[in-house]
Structure formats: structure tokens, C-alpha cells
C-alpha atoms as a PDB file:
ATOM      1  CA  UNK A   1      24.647  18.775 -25.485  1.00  0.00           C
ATOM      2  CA  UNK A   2      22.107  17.687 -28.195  1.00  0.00           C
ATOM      3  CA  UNK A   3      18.343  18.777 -27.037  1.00  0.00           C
ATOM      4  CA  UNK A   4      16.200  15.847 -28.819  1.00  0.00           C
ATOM      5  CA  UNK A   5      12.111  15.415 -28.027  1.00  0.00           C
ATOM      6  CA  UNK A   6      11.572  12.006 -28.001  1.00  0.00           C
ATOM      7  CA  UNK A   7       7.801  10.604 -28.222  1.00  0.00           C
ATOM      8  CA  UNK A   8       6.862   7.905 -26.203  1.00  0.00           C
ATOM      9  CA  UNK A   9       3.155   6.300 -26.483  1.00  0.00           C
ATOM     10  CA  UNK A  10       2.251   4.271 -23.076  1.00  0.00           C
ATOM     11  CA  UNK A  11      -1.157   2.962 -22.403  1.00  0.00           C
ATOM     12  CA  UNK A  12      -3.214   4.132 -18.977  1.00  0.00           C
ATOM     13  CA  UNK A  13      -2.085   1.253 -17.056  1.00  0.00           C
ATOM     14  CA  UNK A  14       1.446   2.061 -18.226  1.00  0.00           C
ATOM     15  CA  UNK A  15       1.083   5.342 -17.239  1.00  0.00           C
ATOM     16  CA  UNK A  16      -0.464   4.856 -13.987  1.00  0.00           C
ATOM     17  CA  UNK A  17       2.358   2.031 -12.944  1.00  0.00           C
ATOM     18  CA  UNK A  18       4.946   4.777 -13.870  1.00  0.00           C
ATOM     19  CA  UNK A  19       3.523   7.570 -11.875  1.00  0.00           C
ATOM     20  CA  UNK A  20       3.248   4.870  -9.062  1.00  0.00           C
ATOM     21  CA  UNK A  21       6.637   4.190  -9.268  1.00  0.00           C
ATOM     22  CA  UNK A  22       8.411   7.833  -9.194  1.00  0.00           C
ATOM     23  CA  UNK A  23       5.893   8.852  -6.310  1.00  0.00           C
ATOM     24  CA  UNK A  24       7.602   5.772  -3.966  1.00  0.00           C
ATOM     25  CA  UNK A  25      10.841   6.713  -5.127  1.00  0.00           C
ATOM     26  CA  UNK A  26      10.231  10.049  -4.561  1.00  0.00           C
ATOM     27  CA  UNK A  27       7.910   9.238  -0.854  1.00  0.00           C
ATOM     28  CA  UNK A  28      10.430   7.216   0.335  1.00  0.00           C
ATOM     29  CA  UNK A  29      12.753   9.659   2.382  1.00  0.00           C
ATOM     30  CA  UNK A  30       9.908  11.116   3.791  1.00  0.00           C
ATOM     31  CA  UNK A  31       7.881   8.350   5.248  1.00  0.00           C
ATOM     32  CA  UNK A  32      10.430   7.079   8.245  1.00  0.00           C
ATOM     33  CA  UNK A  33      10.566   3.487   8.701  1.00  0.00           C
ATOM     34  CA  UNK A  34      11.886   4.021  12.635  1.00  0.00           C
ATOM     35  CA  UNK A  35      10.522   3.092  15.598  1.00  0.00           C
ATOM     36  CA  UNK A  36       8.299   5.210  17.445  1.00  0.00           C
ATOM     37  CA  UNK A  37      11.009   5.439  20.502  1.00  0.00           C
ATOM     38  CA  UNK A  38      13.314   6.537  18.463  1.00  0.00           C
ATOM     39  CA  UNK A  39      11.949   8.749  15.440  1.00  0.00           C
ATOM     40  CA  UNK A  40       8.535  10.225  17.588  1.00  0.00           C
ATOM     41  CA  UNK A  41       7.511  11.798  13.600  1.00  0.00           C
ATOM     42  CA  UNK A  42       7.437   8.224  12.345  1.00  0.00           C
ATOM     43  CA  UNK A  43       4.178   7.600  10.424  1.00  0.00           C
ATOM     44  CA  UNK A  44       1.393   4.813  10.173  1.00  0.00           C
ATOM     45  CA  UNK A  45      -0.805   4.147   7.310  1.00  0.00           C
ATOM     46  CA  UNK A  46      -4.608   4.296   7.314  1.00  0.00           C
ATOM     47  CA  UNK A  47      -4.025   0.384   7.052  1.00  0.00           C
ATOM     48  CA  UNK A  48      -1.208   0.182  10.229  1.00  0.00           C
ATOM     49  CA  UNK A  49      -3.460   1.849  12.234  1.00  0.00           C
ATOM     50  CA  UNK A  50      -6.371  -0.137  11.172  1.00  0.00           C
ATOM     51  CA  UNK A  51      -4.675  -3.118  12.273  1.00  0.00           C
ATOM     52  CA  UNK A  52      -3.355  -1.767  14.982  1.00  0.00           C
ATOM     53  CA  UNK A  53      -7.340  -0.968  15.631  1.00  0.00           C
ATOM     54  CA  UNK A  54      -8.406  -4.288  15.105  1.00  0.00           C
ATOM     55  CA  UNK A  55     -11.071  -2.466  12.092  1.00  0.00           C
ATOM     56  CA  UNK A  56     -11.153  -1.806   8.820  1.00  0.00           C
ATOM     57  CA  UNK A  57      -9.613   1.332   7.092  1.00  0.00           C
ATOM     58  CA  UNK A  58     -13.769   2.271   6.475  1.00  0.00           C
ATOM     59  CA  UNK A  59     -13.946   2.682   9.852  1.00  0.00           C
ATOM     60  CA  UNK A  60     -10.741   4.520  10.097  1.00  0.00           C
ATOM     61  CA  UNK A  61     -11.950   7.124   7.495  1.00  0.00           C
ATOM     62  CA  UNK A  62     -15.342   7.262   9.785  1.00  0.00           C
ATOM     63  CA  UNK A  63     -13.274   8.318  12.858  1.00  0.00           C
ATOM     64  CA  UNK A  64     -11.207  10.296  11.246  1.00  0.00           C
ATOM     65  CA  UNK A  65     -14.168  12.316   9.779  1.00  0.00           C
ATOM     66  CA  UNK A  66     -15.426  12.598  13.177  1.00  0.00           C
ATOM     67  CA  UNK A  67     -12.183  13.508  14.390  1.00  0.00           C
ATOM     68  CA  UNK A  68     -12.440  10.729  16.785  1.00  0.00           C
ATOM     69  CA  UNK A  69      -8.585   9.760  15.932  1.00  0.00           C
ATOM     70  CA  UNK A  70      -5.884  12.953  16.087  1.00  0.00           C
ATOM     71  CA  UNK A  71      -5.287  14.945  12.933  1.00  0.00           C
ATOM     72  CA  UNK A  72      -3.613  13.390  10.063  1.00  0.00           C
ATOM     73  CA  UNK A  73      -0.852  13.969   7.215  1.00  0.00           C
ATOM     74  CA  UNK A  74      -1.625  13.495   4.107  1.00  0.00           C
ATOM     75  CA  UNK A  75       0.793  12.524   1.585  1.00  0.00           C
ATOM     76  CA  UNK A  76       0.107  12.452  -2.097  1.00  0.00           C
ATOM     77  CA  UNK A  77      -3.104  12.119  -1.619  1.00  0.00           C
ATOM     78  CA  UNK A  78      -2.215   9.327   1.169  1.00  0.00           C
ATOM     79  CA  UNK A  79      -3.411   9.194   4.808  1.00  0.00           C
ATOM     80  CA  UNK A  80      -0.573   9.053   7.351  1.00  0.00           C
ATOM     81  CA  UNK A  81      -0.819   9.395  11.349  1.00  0.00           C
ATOM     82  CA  UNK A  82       2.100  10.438  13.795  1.00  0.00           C
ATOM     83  CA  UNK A  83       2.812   6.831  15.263  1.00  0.00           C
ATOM     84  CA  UNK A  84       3.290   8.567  18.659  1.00  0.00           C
ATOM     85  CA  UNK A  85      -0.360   9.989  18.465  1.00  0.00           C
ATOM     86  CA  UNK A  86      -1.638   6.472  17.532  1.00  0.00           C
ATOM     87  CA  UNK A  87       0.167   5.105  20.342  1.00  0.00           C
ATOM     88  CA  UNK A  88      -0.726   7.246  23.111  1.00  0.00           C
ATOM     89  CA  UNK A  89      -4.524   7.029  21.848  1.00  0.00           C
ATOM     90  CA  UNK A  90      -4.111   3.293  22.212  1.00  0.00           C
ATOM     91  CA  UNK A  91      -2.147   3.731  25.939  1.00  0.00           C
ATOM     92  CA  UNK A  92      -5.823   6.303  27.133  1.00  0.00           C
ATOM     93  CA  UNK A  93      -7.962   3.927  25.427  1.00  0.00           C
ATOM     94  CA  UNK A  94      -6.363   1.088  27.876  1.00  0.00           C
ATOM     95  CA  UNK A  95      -6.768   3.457  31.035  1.00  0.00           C
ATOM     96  CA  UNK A  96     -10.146   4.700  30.611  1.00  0.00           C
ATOM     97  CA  UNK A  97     -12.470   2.246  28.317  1.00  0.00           C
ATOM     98  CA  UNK A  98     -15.459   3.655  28.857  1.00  0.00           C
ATOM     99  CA  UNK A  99     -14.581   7.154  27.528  1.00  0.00           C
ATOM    100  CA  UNK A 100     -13.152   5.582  24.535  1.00  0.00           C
ATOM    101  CA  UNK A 101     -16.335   2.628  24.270  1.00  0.00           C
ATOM    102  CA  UNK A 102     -17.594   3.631  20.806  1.00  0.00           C
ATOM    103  CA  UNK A 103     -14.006   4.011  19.251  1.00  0.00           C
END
């Protein structure tokens, strides 16, 4: 086998698109695509559960740094929540409204 350095010059935005692209190659067995029935470790974004919310992802970074929402993962520097978590939130949110009024 013939060891070679090779010298490649990329720009920032080169750099940045590359790095982008081996971290989803590399984040894409871990982050689950199942449904939360069937795969209970399955993940949502900061934006998924934004939406799922009805607010914006500011708001989600408020209430998670009031620890109104349960405890995250985070990912290369990414946000993720347990989709079952998010879910049951929702479900006591539903039964009891006024506890949850300022969510």
C-alpha cells in the first residue's frame, strides 16, 4: 500500500457543508425514524416538538431552561426529546389545563 498526503484547499463554506454532511451520515443510525408505539426511544427535534407545541423553538429553549419540558438529548450539539416524553406531556396537558396554563 502506497501512504501519499494529499493537500486539499476548501473554503469555510466548503468546509462547513462537508462537516455537515459526514455528521448526517454519521447521525443517521442513531436518530430513529419509528413511531413512538413502536420504538418508545424515538426522538423529536427542538422544531417537531415546537410544532407539535404550536410555538416557536425560542420558546422551546425557554421551557427547556426552566425545565418546564422533560430532560433532553443532545446530539452533536443538537436538541432531541424522547417522543414518548413529549407525548405523554401533551396527553397531562389535555387532562389537567390549568396545571399546565403557562406552558
Amino acid at each position: 500500500m502506497n501512504n501519499q498526503n494529499l493537500l486539499v484547499t476548501l473554503t469555510t463554506s466548503e468546509l462547513r457543508r462537508l462537516i455537515a454532511e459526514v455528521l448526517d451520515e454519521k447521525l443517521t443510525p442513531v436518530m430513529p425514524q419509528a413511531n413512538v408505539e413502536t420504538d418508545p426511544a424515538a426522538l423529536y427535534s427542538r422544531l417537531e416538538v415546537a410544532k407539535r407545541f404550536g410555538v416557536s423553538t425560542t420558546t422551546i429553549d425557554k421551557w427547556r431552561r426552566f425545565q418546564i419540558l422533560p430532560p433532553h438529548v443532545k446530539i452533536a450539539s443538537r436538541v432531541y426529546f424522547y417522543k414518548d416524553q413529549i407525548v405523554e406531556l401533551v396527553k397531562r396537558r389535555q387532562r389537567d389545563p390549568e396545571r399546565f396554563k403557562n406552558l
